[in-house]
PDB file of N, CA and C in Angstrom:
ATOM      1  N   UNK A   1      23.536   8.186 -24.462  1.00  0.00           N
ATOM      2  CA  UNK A   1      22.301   8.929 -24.496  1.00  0.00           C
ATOM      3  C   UNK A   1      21.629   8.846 -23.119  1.00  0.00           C
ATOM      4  N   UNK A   2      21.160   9.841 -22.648  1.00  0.00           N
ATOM      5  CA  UNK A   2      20.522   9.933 -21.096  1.00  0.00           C
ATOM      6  C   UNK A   2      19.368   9.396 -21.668  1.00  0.00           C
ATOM      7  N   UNK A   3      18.230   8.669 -20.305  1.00  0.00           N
ATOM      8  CA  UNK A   3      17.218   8.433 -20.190  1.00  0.00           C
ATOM      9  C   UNK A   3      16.334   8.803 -18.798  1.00  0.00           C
ATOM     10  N   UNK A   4      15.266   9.477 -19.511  1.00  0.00           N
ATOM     11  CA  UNK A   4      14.757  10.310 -18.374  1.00  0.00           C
ATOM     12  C   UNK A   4      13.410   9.445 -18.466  1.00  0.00           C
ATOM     13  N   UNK A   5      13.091   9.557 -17.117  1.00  0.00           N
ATOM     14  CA  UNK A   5      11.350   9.103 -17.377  1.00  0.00           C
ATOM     15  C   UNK A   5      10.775  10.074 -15.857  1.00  0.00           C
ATOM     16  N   UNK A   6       9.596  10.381 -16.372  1.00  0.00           N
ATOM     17  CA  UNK A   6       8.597  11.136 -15.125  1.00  0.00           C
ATOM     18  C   UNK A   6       7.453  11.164 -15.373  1.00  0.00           C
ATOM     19  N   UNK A   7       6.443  11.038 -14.355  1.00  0.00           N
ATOM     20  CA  UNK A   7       5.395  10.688 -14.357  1.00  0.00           C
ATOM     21  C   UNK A   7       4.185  11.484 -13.470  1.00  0.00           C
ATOM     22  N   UNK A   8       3.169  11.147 -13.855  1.00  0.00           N
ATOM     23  CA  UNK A   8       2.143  12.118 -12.211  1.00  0.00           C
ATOM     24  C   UNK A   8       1.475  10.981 -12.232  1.00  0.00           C
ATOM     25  N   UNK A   9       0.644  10.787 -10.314  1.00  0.00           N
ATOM     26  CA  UNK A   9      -0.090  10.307 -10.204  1.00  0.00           C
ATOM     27  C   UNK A   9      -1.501  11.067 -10.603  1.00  0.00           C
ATOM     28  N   UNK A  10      -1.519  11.645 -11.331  1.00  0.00           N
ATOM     29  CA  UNK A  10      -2.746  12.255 -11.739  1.00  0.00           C
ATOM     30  C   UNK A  10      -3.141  11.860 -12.801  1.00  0.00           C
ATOM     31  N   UNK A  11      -2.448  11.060 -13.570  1.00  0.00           N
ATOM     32  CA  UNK A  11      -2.856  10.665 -14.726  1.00  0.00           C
ATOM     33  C   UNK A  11      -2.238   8.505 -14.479  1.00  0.00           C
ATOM     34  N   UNK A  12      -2.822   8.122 -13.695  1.00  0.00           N
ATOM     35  CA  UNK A  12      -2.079   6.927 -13.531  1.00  0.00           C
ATOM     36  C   UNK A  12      -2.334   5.704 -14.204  1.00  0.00           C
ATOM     37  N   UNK A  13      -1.306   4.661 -14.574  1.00  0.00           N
ATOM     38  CA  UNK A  13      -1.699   3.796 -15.833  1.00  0.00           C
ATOM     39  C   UNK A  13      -3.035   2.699 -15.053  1.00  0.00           C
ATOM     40  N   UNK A  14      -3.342   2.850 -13.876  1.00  0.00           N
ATOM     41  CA  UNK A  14      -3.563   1.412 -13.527  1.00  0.00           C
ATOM     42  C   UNK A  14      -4.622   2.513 -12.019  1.00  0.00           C
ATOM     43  N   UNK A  15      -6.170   1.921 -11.727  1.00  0.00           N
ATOM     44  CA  UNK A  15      -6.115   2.138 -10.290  1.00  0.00           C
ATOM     45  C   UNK A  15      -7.394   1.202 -10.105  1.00  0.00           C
ATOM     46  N   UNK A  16      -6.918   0.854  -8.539  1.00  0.00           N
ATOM     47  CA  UNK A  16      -7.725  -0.306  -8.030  1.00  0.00           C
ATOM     48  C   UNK A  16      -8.491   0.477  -7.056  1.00  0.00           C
ATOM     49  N   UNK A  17      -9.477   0.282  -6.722  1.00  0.00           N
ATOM     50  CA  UNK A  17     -10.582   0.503  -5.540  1.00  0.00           C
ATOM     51  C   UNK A  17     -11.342  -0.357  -4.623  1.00  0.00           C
ATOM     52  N   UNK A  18     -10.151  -0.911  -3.960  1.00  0.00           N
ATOM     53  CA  UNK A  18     -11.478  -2.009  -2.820  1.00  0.00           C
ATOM     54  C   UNK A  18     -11.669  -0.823  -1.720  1.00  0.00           C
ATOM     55  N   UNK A  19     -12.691  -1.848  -0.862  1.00  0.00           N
ATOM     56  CA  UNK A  19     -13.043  -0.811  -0.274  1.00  0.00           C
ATOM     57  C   UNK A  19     -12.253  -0.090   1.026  1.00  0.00           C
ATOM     58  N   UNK A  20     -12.597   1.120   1.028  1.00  0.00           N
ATOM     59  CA  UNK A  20     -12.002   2.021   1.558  1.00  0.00           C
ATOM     60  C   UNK A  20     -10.359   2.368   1.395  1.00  0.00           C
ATOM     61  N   UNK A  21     -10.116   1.500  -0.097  1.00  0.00           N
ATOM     62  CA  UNK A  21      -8.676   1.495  -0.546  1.00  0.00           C
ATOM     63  C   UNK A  21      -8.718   2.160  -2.118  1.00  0.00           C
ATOM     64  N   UNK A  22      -7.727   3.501  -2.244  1.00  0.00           N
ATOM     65  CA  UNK A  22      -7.507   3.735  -3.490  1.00  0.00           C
ATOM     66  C   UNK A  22      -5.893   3.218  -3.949  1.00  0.00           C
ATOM     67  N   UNK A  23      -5.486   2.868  -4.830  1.00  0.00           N
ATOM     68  CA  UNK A  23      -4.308   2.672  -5.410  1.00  0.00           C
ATOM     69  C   UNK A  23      -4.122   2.882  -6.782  1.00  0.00           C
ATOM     70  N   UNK A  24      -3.515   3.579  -7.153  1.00  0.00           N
ATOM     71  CA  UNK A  24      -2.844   4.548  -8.210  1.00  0.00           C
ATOM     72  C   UNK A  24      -1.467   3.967  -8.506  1.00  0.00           C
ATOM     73  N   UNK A  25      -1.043   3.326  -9.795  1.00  0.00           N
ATOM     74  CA  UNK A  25      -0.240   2.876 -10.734  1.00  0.00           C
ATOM     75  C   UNK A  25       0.314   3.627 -11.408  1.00  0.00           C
ATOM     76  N   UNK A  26       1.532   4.058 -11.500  1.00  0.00           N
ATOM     77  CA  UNK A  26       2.181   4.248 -12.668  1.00  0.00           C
ATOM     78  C   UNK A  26       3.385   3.203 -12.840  1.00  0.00           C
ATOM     79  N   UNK A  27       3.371   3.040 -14.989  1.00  0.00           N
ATOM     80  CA  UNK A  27       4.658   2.000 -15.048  1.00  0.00           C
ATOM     81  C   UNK A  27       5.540   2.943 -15.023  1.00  0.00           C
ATOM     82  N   UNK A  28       6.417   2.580 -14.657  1.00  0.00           N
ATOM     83  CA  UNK A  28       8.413   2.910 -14.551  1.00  0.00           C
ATOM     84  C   UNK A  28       9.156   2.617 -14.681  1.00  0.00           C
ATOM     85  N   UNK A  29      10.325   2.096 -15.128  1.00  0.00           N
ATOM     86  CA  UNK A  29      11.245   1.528 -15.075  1.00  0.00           C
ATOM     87  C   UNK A  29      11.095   0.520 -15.528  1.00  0.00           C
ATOM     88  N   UNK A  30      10.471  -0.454 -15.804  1.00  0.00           N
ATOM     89  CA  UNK A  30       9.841  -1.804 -16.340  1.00  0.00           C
ATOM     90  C   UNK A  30       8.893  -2.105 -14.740  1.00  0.00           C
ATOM     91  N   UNK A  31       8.353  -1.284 -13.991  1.00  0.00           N
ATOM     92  CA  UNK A  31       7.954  -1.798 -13.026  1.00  0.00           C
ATOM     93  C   UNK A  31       6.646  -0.777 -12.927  1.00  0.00           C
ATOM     94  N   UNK A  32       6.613  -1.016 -11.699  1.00  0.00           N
ATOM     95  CA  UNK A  32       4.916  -0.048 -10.978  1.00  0.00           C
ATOM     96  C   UNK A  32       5.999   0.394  -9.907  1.00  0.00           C
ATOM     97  N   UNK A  33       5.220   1.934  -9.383  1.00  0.00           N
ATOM     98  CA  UNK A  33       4.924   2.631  -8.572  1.00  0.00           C
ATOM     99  C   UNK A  33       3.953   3.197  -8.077  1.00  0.00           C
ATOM    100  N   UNK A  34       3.339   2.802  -6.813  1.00  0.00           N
ATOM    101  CA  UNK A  34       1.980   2.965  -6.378  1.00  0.00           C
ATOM    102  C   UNK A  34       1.440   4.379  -5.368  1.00  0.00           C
ATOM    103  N   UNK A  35       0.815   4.752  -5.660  1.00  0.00           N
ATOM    104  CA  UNK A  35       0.271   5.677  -4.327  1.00  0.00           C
ATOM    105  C   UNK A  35      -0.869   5.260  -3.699  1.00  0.00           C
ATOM    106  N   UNK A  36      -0.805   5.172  -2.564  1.00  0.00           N
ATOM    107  CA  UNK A  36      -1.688   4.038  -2.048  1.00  0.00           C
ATOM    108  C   UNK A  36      -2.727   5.176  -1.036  1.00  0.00           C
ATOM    109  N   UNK A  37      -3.905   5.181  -0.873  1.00  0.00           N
ATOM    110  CA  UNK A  37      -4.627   6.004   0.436  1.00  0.00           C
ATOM    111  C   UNK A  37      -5.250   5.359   0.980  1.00  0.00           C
ATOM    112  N   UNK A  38      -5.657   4.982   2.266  1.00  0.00           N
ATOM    113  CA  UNK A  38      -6.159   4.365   3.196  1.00  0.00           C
ATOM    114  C   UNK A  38      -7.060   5.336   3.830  1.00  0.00           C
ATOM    115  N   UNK A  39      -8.574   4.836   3.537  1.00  0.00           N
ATOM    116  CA  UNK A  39      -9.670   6.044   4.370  1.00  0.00           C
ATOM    117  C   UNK A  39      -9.650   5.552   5.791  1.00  0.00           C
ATOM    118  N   UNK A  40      -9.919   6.358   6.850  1.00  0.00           N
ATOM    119  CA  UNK A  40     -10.362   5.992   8.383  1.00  0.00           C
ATOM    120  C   UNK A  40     -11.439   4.656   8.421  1.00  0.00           C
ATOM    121  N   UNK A  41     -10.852   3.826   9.211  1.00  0.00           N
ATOM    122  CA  UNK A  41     -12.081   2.284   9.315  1.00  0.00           C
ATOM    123  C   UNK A  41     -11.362   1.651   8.133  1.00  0.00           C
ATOM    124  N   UNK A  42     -10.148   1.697   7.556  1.00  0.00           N
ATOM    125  CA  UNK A  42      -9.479   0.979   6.773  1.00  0.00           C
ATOM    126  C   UNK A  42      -8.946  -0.413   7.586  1.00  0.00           C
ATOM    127  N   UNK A  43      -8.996  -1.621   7.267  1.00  0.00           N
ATOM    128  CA  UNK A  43      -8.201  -2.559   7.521  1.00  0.00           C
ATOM    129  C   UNK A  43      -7.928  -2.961   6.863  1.00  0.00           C
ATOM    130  N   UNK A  44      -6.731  -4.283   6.406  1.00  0.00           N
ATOM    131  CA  UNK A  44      -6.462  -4.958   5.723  1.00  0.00           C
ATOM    132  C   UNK A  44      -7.462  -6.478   5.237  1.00  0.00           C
ATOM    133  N   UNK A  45      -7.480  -6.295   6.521  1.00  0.00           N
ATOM    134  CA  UNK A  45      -8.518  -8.122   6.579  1.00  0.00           C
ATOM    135  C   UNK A  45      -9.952  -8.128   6.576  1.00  0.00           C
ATOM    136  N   UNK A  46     -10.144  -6.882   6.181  1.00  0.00           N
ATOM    137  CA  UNK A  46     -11.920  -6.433   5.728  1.00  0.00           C
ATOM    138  C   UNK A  46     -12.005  -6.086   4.400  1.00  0.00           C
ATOM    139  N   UNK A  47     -10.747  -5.444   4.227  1.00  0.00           N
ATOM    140  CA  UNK A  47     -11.212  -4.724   2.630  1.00  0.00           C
ATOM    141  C   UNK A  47     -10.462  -5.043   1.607  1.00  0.00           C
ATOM    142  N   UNK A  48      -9.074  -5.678   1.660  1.00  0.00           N
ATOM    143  CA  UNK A  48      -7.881  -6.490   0.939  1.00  0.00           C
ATOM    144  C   UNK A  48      -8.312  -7.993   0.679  1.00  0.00           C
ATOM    145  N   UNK A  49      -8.503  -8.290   2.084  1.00  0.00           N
ATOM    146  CA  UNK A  49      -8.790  -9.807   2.438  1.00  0.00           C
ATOM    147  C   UNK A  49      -9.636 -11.066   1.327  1.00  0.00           C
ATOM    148  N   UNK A  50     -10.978  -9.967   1.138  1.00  0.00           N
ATOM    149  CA  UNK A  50     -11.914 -10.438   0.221  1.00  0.00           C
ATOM    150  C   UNK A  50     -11.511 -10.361  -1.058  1.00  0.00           C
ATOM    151  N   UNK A  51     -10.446  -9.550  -1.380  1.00  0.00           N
ATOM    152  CA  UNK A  51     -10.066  -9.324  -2.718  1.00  0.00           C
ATOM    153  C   UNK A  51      -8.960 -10.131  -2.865  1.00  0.00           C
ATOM    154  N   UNK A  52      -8.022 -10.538  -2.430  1.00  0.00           N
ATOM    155  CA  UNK A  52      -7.004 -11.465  -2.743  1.00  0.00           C
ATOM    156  C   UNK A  52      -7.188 -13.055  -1.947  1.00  0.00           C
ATOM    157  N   UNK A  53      -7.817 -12.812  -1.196  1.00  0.00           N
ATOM    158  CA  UNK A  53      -7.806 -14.507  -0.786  1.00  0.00           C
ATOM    159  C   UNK A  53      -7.431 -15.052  -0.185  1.00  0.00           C
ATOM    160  N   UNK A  54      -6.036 -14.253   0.892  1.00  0.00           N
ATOM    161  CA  UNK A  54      -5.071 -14.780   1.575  1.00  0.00           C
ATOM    162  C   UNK A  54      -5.436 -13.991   3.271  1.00  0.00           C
ATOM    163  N   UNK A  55      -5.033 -15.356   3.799  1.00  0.00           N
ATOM    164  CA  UNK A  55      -5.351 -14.807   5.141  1.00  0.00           C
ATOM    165  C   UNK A  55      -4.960 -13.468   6.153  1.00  0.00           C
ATOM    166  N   UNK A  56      -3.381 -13.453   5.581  1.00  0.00           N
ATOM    167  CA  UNK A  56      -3.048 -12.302   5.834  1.00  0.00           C
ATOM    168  C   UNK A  56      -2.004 -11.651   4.621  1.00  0.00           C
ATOM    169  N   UNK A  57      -1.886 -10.523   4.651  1.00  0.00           N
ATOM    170  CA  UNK A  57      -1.122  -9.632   3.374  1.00  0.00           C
ATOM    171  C   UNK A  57      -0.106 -10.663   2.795  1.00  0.00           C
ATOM    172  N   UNK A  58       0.151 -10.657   1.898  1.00  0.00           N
ATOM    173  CA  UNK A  58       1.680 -11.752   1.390  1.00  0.00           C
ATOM    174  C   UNK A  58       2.554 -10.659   0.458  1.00  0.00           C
ATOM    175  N   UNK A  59       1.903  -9.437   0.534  1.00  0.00           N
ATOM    176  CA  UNK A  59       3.181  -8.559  -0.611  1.00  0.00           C
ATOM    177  C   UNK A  59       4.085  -7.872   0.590  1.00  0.00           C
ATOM    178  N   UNK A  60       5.148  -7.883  -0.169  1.00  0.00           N
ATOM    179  CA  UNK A  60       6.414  -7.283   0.421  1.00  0.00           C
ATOM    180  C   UNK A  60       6.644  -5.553   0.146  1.00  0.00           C
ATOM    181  N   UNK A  61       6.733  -5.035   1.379  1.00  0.00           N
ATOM    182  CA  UNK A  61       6.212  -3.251   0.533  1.00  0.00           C
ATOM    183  C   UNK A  61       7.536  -2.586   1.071  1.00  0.00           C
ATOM    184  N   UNK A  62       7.937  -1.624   0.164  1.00  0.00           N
ATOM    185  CA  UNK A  62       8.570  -0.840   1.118  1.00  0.00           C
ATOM    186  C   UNK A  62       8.782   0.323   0.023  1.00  0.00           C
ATOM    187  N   UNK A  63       8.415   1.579   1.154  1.00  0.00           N
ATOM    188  CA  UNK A  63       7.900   2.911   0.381  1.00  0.00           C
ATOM    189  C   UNK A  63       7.689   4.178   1.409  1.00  0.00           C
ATOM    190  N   UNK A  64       7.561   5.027   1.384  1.00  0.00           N
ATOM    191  CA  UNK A  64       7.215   6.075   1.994  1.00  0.00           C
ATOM    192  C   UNK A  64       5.640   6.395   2.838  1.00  0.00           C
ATOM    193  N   UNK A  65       5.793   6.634   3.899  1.00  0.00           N
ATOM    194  CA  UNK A  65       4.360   7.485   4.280  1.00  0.00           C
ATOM    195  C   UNK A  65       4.291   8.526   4.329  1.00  0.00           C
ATOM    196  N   UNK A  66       3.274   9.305   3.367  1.00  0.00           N
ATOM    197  CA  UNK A  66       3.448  10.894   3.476  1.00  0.00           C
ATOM    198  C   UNK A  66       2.292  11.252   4.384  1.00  0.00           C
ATOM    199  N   UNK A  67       1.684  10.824   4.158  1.00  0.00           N
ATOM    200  CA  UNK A  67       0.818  10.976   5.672  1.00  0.00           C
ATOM    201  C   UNK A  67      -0.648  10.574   6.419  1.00  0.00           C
ATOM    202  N   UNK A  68      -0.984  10.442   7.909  1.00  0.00           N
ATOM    203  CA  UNK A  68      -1.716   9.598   8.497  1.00  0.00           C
ATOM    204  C   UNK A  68      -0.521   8.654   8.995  1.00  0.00           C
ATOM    205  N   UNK A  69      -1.425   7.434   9.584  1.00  0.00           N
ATOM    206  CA  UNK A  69      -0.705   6.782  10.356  1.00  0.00           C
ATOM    207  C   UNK A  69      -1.339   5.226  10.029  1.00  0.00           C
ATOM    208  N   UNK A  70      -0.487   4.401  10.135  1.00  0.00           N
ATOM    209  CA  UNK A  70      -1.356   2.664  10.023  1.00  0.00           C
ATOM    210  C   UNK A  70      -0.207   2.091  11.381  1.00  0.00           C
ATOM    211  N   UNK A  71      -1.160   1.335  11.859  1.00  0.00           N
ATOM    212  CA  UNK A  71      -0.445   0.028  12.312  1.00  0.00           C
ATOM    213  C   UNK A  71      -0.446  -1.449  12.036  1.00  0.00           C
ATOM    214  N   UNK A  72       0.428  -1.413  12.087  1.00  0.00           N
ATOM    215  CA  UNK A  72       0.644  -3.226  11.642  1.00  0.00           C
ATOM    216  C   UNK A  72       1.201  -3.900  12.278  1.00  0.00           C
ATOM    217  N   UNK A  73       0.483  -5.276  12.124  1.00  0.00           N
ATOM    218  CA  UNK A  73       0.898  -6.414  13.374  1.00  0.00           C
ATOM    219  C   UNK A  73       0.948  -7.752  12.911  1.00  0.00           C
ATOM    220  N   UNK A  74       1.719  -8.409  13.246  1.00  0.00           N
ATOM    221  CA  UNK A  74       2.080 -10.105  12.578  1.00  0.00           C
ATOM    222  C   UNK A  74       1.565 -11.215  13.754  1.00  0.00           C
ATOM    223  N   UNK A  75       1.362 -11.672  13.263  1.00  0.00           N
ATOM    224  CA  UNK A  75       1.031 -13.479  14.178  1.00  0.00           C
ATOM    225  C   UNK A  75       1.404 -13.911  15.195  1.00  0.00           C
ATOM    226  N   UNK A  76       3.205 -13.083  15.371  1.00  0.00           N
ATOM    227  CA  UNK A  76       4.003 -12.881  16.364  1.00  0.00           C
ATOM    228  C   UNK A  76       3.829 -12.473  17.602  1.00  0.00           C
ATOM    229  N   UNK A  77       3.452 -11.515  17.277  1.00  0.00           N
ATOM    230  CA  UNK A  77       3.147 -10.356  18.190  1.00  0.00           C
ATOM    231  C   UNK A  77       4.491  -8.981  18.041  1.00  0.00           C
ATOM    232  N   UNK A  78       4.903  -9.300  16.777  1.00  0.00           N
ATOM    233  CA  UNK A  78       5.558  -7.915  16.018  1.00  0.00           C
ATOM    234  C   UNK A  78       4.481  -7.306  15.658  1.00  0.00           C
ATOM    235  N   UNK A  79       4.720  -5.356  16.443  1.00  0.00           N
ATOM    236  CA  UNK A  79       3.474  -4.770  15.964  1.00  0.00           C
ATOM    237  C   UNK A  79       4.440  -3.187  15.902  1.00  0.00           C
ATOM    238  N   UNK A  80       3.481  -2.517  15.269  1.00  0.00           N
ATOM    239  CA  UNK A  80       4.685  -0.713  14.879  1.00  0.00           C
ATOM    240  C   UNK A  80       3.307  -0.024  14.520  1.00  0.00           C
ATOM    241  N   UNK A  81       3.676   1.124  14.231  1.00  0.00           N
ATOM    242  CA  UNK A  81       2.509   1.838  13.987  1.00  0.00           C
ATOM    243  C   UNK A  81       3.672   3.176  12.802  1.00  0.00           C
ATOM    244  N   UNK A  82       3.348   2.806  11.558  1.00  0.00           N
ATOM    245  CA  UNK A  82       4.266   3.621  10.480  1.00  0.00           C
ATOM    246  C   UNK A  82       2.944   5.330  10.658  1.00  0.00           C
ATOM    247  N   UNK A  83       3.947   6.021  10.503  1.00  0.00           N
ATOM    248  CA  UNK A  83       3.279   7.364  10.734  1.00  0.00           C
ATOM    249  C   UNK A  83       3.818   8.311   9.408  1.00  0.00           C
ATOM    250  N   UNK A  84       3.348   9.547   9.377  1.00  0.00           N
ATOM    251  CA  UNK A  84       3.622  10.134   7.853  1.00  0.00           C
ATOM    252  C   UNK A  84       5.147  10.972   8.114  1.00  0.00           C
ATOM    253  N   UNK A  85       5.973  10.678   7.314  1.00  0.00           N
ATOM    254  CA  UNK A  85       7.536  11.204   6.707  1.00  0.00           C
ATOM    255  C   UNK A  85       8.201  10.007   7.105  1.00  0.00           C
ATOM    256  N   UNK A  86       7.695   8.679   7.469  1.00  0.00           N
ATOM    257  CA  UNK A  86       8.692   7.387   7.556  1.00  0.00           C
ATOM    258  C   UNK A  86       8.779   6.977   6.338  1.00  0.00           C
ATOM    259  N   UNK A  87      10.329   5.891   5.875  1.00  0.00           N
ATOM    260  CA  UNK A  87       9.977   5.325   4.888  1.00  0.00           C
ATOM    261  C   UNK A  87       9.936   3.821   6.009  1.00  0.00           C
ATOM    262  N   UNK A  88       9.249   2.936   5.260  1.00  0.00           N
ATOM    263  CA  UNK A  88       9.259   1.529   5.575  1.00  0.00           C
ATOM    264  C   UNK A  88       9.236   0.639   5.122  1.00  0.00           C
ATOM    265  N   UNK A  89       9.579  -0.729   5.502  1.00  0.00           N
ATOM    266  CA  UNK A  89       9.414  -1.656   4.678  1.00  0.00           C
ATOM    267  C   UNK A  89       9.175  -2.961   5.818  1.00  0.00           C
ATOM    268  N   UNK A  90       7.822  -3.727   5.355  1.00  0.00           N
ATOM    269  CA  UNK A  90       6.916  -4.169   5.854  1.00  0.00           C
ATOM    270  C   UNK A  90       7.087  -5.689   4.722  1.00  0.00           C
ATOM    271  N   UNK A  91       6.959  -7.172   5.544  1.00  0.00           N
ATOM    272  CA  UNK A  91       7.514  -7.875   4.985  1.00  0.00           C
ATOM    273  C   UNK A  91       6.059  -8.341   4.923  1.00  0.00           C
ATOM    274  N   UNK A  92       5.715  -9.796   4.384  1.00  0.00           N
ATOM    275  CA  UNK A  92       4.812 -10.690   4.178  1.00  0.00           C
ATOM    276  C   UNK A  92       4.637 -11.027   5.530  1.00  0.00           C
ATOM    277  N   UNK A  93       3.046 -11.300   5.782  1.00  0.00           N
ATOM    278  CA  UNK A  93       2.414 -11.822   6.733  1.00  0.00           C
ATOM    279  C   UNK A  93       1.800 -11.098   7.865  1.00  0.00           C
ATOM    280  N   UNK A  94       1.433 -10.316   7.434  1.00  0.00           N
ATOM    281  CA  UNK A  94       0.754  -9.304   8.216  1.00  0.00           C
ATOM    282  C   UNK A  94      -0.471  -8.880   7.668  1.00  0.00           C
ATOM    283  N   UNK A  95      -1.318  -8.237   9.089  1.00  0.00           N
ATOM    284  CA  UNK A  95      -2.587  -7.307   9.222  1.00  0.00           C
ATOM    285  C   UNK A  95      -1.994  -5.777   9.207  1.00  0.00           C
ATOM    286  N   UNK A  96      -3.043  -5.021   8.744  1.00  0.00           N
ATOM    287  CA  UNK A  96      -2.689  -3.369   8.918  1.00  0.00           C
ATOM    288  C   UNK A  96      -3.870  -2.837   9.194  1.00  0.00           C
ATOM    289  N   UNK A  97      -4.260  -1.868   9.837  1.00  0.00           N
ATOM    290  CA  UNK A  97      -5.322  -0.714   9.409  1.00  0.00           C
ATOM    291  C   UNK A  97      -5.295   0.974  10.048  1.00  0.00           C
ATOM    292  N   UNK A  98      -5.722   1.470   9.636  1.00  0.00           N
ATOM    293  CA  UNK A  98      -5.362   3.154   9.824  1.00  0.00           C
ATOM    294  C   UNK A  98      -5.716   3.415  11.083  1.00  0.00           C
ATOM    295  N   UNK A  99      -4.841   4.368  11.487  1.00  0.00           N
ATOM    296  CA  UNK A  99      -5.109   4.537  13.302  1.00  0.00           C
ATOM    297  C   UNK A  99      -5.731   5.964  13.148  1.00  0.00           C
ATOM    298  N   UNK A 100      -6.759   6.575  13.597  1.00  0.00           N
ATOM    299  CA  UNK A 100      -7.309   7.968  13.842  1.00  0.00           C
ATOM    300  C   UNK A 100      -7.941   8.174  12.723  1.00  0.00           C
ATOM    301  N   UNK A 101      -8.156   8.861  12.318  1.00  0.00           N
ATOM    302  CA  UNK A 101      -9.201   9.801  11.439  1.00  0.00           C
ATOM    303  C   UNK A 101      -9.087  10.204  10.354  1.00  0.00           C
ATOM    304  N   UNK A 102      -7.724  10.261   9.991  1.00  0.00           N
ATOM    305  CA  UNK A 102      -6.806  10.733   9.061  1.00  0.00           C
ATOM    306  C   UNK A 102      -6.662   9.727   7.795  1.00  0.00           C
ATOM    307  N   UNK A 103      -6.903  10.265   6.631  1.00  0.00           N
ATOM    308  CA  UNK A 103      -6.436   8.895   5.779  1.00  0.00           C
ATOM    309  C   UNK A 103      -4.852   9.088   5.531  1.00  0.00           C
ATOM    310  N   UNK A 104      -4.542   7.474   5.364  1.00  0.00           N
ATOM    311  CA  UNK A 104      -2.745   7.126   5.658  1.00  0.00           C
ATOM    312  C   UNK A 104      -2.561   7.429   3.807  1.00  0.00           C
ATOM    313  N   UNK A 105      -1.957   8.154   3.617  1.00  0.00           N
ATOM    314  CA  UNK A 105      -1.593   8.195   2.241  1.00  0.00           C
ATOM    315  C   UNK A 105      -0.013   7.508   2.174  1.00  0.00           C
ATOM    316  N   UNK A 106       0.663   6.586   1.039  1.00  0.00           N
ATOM    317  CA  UNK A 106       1.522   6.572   1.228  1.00  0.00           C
ATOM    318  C   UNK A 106       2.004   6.458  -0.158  1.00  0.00           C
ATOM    319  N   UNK A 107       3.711   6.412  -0.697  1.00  0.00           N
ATOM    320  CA  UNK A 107       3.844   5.734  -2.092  1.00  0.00           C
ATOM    321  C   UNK A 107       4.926   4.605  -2.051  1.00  0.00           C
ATOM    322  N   UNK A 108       5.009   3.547  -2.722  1.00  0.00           N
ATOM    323  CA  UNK A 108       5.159   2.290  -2.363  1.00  0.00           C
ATOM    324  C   UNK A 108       6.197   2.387  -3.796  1.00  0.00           C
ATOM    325  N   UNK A 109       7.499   1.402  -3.505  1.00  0.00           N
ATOM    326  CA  UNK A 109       8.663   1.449  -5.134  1.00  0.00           C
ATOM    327  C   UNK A 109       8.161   0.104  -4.914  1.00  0.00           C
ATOM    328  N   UNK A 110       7.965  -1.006  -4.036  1.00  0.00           N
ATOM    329  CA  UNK A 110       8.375  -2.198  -4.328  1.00  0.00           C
ATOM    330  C   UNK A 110       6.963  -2.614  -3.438  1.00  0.00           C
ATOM    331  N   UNK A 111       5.952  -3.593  -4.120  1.00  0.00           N
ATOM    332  CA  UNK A 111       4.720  -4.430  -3.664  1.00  0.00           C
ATOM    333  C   UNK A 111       3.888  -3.806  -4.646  1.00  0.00           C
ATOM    334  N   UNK A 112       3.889  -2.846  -5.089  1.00  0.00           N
ATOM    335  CA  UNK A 112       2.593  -2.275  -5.463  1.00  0.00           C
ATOM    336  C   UNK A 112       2.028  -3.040  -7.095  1.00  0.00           C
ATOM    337  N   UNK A 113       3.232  -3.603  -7.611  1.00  0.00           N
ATOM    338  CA  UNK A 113       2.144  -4.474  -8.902  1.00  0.00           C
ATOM    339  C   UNK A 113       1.088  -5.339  -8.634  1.00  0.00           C
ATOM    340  N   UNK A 114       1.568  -6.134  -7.297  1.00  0.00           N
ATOM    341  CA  UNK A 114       0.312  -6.939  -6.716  1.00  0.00           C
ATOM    342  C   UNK A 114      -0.777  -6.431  -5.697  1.00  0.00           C
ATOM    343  N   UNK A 115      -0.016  -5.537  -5.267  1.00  0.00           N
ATOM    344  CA  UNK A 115      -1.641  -5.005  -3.858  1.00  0.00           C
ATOM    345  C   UNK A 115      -2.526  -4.665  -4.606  1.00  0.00           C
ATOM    346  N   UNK A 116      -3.643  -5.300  -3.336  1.00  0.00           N
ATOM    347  CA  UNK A 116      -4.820  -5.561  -4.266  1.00  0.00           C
ATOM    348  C   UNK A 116      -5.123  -5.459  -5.124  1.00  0.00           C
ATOM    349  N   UNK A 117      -4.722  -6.673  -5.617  1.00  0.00           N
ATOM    350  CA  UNK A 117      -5.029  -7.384  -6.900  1.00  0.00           C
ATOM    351  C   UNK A 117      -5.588  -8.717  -7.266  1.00  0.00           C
ATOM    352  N   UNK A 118      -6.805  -9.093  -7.908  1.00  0.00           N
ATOM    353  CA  UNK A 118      -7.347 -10.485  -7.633  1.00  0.00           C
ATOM    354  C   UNK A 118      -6.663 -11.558  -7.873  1.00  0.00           C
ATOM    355  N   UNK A 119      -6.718 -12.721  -6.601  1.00  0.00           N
ATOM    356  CA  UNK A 119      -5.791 -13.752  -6.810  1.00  0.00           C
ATOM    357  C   UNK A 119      -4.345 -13.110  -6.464  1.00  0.00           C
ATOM    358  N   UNK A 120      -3.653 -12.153  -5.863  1.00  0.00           N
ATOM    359  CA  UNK A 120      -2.280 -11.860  -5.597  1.00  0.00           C
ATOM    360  C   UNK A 120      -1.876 -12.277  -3.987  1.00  0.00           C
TER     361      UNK A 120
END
C-alpha cells in the first residue's frame, strides 16, 4: 500500500514567535518541518538567545534558503553568508543574523523541532 503525506505551511501544526522570528511547524514523517523567516535587525543572540538560554545556537540545521540572505559565524572565525536558492547545513555553535533589508525566509528538514524553543 503507498503512503502519501502533504502538507501547507498555511495551516501549520506548531508556530513560535520570538522576536523578529516566525517559525512554522508542520509534523511529517514522525518529525517537523519548519519554515523559518527572519525580519531585517534579526540576530540570533538578541532574539533566540533569551529564549533558549544558550550562549550560542546548539541546533543542527540543514534546509533550504528561499530567500534573503543571513550570515553566520562561529568562535573560530568560520564565517559564510547563506543567500536565497542555497541549501545548507549549519552545525552547532554559532551566531547568525540577516544581512540587508530583506527578510531571510528559509525551510529547514532537520533542527526545526527545537529552534526556538524554551530550554532547547
Amino acid at each position: 500500500m503507498a503512503t502519501l503525506e502533504h502538507r501547507d505551511f498555511g495551516s501549520p501544526d506548531e508556530t513560535r514567535r520570538p522576536d523578529k522570528t516566525t517559525v512554522e511547524l508542520v509534523n511529517m514523517a514522525g518529525g517537523q518541518i519548519g519554515r523559518y523567516t527572519f525580519q531585517p535587525g534579526w540576530k540570533w543572540s538578541d532574539c533566540i538567545k533569551p529564549v533558549v538560554g544558550t550562549d550560542t545556537c546548539q541546533v543542527e540545521h540543514v534546509g533550504y534558503c528561499i530567500s534573503g540572505s543571513i550570515h553566520v559565524a562561529y568562535g573560530d572565525g568560520t564565517e559564510a553568508d547563506i543567500t536565497g536558492g542555497e541549501v545548507y547545513r549549519i552545525g552547532p555553535g554559532h551566531d547568525a543574523w540577516v544581512v540587508g533589508n530583506e527578510p531571510m525566509m528559509s525551510v529547514e528538514f532537520q533542527g526545526a523541532a527545537n529552534y526556538a524553543k524554551p530550554g532547547s
